[in-house]
N, C-alpha and C. Protein backbone atom coordinates (compact mmCIF):
# COMPACT_ATOMS: atom_id res chain seq x y z
N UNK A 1 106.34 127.85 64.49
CA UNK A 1 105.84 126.63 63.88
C UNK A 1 105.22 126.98 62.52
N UNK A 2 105.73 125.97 61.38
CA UNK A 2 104.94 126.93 59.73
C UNK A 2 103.52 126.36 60.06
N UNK A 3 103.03 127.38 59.39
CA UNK A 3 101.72 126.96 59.06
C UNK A 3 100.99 125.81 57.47
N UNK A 4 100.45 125.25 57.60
CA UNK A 4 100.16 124.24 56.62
C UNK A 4 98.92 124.66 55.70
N UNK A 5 98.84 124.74 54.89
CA UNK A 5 97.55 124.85 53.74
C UNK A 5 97.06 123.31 53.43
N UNK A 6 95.65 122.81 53.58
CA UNK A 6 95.15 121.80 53.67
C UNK A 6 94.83 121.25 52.34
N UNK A 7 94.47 122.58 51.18
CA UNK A 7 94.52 122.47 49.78
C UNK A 7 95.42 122.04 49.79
N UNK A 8 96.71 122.94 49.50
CA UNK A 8 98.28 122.51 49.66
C UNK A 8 98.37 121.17 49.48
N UNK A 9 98.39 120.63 51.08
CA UNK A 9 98.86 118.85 51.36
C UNK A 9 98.31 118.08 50.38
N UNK A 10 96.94 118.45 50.18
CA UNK A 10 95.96 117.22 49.20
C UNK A 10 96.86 117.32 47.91
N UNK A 11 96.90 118.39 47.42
CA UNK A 11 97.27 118.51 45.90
C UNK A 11 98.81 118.04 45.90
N UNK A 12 99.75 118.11 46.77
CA UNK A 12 101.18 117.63 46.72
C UNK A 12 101.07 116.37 46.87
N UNK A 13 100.13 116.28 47.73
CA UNK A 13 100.13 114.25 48.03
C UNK A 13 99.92 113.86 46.82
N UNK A 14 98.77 114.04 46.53
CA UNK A 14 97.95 113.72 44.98
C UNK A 14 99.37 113.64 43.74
N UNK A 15 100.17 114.50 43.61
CA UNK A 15 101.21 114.72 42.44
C UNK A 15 102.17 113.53 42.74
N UNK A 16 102.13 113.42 43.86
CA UNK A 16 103.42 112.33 44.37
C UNK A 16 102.89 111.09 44.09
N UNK A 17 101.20 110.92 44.29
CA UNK A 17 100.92 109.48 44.18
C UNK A 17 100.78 109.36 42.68
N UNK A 18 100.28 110.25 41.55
CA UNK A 18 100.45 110.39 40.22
C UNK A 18 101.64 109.76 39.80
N UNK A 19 102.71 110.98 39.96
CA UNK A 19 104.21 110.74 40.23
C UNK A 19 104.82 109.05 40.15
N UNK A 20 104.10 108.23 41.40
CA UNK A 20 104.88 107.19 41.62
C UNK A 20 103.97 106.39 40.78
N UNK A 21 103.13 106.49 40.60
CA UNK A 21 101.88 105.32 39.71
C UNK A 21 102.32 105.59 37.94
N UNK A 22 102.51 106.71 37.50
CA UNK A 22 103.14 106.48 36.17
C UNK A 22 104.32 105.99 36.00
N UNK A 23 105.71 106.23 37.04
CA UNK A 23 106.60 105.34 37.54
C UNK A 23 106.72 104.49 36.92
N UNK A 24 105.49 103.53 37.77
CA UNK A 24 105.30 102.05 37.52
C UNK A 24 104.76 101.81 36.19
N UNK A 25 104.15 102.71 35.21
CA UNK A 25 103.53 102.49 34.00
C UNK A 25 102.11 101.75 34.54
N UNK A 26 101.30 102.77 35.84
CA UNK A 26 100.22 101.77 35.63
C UNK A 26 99.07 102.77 35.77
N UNK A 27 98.15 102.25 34.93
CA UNK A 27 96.91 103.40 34.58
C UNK A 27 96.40 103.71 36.22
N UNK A 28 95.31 104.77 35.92
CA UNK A 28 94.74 104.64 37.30
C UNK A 28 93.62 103.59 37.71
N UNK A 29 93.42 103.54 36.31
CA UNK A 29 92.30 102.00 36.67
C UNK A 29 93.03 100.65 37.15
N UNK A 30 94.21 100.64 36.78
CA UNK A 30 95.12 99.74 37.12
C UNK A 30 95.22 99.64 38.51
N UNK A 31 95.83 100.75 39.23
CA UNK A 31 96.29 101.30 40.35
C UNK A 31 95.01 101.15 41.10
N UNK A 32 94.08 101.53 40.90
CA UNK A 32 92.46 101.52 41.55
C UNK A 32 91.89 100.05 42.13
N UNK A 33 92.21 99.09 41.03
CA UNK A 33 91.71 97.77 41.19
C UNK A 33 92.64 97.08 41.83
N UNK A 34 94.10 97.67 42.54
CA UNK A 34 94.96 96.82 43.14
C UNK A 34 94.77 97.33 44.43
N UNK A 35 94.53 98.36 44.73
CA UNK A 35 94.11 99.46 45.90
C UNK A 35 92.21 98.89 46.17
N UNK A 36 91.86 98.98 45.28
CA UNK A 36 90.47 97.58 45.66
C UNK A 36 89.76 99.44 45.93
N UNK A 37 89.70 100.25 45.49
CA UNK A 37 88.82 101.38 45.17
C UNK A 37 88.29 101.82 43.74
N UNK A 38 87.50 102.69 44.03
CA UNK A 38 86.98 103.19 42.54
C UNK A 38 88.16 103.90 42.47
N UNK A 39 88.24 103.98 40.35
CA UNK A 39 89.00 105.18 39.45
C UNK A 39 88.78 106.05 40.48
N UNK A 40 87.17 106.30 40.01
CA UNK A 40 87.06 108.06 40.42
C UNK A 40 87.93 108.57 41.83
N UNK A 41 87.80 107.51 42.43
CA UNK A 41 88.33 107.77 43.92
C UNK A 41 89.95 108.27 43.69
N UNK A 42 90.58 107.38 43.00
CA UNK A 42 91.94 107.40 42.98
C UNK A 42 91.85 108.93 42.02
N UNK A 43 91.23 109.09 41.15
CA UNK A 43 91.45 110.47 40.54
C UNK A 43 91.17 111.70 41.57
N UNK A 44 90.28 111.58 41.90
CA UNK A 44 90.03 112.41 42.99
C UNK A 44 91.32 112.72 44.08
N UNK A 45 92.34 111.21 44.50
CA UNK A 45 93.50 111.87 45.15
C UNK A 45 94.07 112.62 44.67
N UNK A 46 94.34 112.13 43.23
CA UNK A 46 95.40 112.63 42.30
C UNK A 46 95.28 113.98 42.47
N UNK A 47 94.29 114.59 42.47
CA UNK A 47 93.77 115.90 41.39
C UNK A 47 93.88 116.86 42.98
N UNK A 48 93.75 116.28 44.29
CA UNK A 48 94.00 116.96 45.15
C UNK A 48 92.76 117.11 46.12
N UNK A 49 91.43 116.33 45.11
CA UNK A 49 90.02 116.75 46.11
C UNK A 49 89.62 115.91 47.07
N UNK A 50 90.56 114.99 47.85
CA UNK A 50 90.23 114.36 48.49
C UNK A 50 91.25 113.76 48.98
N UNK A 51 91.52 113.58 50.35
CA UNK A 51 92.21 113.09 51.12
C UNK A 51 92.64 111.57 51.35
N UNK A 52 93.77 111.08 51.34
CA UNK A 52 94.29 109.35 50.90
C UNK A 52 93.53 108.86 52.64
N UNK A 53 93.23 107.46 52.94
CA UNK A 53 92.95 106.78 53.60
C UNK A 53 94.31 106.13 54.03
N UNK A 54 94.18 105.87 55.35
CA UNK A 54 95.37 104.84 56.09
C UNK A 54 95.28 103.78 55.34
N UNK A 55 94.04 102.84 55.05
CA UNK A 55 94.21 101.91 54.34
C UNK A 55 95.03 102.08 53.24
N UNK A 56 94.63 102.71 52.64
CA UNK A 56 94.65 103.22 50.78
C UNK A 56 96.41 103.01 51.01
N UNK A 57 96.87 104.35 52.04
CA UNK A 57 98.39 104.74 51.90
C UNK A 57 98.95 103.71 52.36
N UNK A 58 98.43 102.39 53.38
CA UNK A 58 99.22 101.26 53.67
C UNK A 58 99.42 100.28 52.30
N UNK A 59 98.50 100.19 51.27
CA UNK A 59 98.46 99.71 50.49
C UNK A 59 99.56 99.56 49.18
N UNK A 60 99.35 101.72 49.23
CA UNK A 60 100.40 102.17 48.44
C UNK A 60 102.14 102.40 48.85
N UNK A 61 101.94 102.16 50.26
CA UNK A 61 103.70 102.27 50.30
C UNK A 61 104.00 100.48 50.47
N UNK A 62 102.83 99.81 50.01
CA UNK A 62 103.74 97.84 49.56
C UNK A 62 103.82 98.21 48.10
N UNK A 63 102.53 98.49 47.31
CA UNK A 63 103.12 98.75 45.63
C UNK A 63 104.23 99.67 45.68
N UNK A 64 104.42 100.70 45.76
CA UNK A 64 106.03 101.73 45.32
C UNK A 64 106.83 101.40 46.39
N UNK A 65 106.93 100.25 47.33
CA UNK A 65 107.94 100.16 48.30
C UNK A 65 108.57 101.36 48.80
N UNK A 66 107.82 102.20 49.66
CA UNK A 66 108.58 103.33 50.45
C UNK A 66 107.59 103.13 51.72
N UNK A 67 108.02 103.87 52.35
CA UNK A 67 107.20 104.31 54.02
C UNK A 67 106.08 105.31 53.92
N UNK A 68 105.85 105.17 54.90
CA UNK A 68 104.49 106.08 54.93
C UNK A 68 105.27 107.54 54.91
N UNK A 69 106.25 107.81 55.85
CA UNK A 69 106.88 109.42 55.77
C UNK A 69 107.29 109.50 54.73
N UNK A 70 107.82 108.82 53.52
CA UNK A 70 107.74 109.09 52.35
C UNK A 70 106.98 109.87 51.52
N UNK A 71 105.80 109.68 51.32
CA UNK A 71 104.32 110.14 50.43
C UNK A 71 104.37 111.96 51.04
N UNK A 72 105.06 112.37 52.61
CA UNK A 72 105.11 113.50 53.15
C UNK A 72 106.21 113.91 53.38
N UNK A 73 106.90 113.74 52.24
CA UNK A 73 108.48 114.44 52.43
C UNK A 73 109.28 115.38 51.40
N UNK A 74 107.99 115.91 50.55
CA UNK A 74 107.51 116.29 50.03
C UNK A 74 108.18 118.64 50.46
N UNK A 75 107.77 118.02 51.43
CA UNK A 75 107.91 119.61 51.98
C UNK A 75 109.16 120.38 52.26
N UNK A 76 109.64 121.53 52.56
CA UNK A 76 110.82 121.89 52.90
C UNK A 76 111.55 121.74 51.52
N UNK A 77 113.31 122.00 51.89
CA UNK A 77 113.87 121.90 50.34
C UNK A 77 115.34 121.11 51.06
N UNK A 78 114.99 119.60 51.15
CA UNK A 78 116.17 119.40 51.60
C UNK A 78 117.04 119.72 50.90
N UNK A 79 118.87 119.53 51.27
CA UNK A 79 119.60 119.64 50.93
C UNK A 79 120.16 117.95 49.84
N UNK A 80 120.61 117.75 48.80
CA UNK A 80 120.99 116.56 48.42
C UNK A 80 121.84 115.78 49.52
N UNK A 81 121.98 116.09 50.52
CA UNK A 81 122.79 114.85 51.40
C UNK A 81 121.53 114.51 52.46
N UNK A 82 120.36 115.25 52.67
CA UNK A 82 119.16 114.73 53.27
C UNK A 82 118.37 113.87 51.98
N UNK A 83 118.17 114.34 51.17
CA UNK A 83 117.82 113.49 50.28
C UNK A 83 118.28 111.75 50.47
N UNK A 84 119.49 112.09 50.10
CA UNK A 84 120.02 110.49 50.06
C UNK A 84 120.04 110.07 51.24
N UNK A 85 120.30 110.41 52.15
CA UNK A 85 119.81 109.78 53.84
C UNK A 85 118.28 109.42 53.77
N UNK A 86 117.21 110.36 53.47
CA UNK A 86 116.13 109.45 53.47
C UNK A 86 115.97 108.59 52.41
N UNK A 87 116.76 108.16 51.57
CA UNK A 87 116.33 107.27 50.63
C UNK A 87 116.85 106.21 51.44
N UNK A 88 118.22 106.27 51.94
CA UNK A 88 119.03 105.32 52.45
C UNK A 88 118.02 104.63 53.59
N UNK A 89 117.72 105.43 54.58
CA UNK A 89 116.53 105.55 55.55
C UNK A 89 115.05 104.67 55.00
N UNK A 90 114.45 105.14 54.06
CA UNK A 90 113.66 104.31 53.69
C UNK A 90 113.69 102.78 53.30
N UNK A 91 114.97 102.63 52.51
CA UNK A 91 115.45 101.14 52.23
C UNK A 91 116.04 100.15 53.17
N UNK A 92 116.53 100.99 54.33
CA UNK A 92 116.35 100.20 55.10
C UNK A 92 115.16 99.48 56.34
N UNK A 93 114.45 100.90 56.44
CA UNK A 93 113.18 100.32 57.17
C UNK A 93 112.45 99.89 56.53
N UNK A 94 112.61 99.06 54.88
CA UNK A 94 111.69 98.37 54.86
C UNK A 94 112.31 96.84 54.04
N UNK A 95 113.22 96.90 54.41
CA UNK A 95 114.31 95.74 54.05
C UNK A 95 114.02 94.27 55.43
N UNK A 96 114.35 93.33 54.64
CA UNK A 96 114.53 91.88 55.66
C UNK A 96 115.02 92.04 56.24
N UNK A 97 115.36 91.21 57.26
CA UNK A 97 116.26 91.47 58.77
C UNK A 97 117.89 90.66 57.73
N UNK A 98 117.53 89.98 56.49
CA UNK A 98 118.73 89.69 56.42
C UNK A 98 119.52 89.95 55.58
N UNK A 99 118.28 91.01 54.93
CA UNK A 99 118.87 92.43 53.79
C UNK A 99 120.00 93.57 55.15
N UNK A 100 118.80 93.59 56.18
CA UNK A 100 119.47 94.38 56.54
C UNK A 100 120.98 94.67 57.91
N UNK A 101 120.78 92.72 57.69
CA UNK A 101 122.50 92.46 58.40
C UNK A 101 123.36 92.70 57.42
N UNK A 102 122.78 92.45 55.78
CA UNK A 102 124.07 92.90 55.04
C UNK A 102 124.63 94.21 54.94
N UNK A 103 123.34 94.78 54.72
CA UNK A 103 123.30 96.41 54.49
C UNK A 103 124.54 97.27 55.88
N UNK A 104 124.18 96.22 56.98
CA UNK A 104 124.80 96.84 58.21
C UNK A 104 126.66 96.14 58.27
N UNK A 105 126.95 95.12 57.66
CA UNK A 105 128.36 94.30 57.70
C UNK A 105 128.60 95.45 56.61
N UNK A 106 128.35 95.44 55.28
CA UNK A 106 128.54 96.18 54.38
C UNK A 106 129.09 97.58 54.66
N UNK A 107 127.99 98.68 55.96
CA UNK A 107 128.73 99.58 56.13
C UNK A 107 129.36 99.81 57.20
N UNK A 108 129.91 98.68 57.65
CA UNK A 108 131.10 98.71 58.72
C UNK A 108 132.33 98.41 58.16
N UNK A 109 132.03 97.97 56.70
CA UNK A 109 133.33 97.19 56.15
C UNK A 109 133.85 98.42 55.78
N UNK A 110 132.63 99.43 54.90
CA UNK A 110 133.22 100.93 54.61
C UNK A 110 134.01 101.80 55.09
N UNK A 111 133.48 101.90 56.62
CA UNK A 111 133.58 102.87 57.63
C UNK A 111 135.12 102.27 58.01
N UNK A 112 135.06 100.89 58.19
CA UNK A 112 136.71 100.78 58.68
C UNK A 112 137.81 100.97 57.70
N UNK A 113 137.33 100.97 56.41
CA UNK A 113 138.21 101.13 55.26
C UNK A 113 138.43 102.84 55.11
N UNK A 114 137.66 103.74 55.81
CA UNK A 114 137.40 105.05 55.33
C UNK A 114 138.30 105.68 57.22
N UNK A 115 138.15 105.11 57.81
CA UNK A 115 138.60 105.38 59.21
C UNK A 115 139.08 104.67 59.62
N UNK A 116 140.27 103.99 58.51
CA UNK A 116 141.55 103.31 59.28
C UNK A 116 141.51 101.98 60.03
């Protein structure tokens, strides 16, 4: 089983939530007052000295639309065909039920065109 560095996690989380918040083009004071915390707080994820809240991270995977295993996927070195499976993976668990009857007719229409 690997072992985990706790520095480590903070500071990778922190880069990823950086990462997705300049993304969006939005300051951290920006990002802070939509998250309903102090700057300092949100700098403090950033920078690695402090650990995100369930709240906080429920907050932040409705602004950057991803999942919570998102923000921690981070680790390992997938291969580019895991990559695009969890992207695929993410868009759909957080898609409408009627995003995701299309998403599902859509890849049956594929699959029968690709397998006859």
């Amino acid at each position: 089983m690997p072992v985990f560095d706790e520095t480590k996690l903070k500071k990778d989380l922190g880069k990823f939530i950086a990462t997705k918040r300049k993304a969006l083009k939005l300051s951290q004071e920006a990002l802070a007052e939509i998250l309903e915390i102090k700057t300092r707080t949100l700098s403090k994820m950033e920078n690695g000295h402090t650990f995100i809240s369930a709240k906080t991270l429920c907050k932040l995977c409705e602004i950057f639309n991803l999942t919570p295993r998102s923000f921690f996927d981070f680790y390992g070195t997938p291969d580019e065909n895991n990559v695009k499976l969890n992207e695929i993976t993410d868009k759909l668990t957080i898609s409408s039920s009627e995003k995701l009857d299309f998403y599902y007719e859509l890849l049956n229409l594929i699959d029968r065109k690709y397998n006859g």
